[in-house]
Protein backbone atom coordinates (compact mmCIF):
# COMPACT_ATOMS: atom_id res chain seq x y z
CA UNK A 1 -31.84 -19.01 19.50
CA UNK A 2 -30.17 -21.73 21.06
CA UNK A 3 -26.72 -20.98 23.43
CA UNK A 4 -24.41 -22.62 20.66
CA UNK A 5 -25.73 -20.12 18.05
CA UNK A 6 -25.15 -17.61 20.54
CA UNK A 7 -21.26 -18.28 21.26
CA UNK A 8 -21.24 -18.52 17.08
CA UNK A 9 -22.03 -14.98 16.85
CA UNK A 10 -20.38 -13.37 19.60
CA UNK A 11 -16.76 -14.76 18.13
CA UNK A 12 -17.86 -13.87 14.71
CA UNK A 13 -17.70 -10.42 16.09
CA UNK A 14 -14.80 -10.35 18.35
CA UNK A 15 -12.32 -9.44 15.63
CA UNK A 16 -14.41 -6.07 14.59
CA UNK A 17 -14.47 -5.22 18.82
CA UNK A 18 -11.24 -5.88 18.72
CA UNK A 19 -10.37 -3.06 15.91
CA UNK A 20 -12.75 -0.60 17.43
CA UNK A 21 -10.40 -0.93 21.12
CA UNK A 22 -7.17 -0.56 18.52
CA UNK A 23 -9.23 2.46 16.80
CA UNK A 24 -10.06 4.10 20.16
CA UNK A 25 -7.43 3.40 22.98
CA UNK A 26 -4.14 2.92 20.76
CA UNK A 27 -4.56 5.79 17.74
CA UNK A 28 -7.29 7.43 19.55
CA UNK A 29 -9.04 8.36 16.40
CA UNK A 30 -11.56 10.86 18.53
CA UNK A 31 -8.76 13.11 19.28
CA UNK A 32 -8.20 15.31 16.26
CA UNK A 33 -5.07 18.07 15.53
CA UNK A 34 -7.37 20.97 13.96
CA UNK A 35 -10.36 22.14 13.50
CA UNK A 36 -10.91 22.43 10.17
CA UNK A 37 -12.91 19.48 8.11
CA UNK A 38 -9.55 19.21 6.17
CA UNK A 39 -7.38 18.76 9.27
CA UNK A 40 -10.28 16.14 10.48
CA UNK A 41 -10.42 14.02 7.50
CA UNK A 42 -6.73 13.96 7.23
CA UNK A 43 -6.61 12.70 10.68
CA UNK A 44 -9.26 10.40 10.12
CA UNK A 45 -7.56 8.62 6.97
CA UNK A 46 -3.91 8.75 8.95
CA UNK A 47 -5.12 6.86 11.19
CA UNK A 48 -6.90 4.19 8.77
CA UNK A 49 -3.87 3.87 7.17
CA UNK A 50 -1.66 3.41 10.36
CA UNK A 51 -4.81 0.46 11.13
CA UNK A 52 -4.12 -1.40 8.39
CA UNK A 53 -0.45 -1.39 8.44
């Protein structure tokens, strides 16, 4: 693989590295309010939503 293919890919994927950072530092998806799978999956899909607002 030549250098040129190399930048190709690593800006094809700077757009899903940059939603993982958004994901983890700014809604801090790990960090959940219960316990419960419920309270987890509601979490989860609160913050997906807040994402793609």
């Amino acid at each position: 693989m030549d250098i040129q293919s190399f930048k190709s890919l690593y800006f094809k994927r700077w757009g899903i590295e940059t939603k993982y950072d958004e994901l983890k530092s700014k809604l801090q998806i790990q960090k959940f309010t219960g316990d419960t799978p419920v309270s987890v999956e509601q979490d989860f899909y609160a913050s997906m939503f807040l994402s793609n607002i």
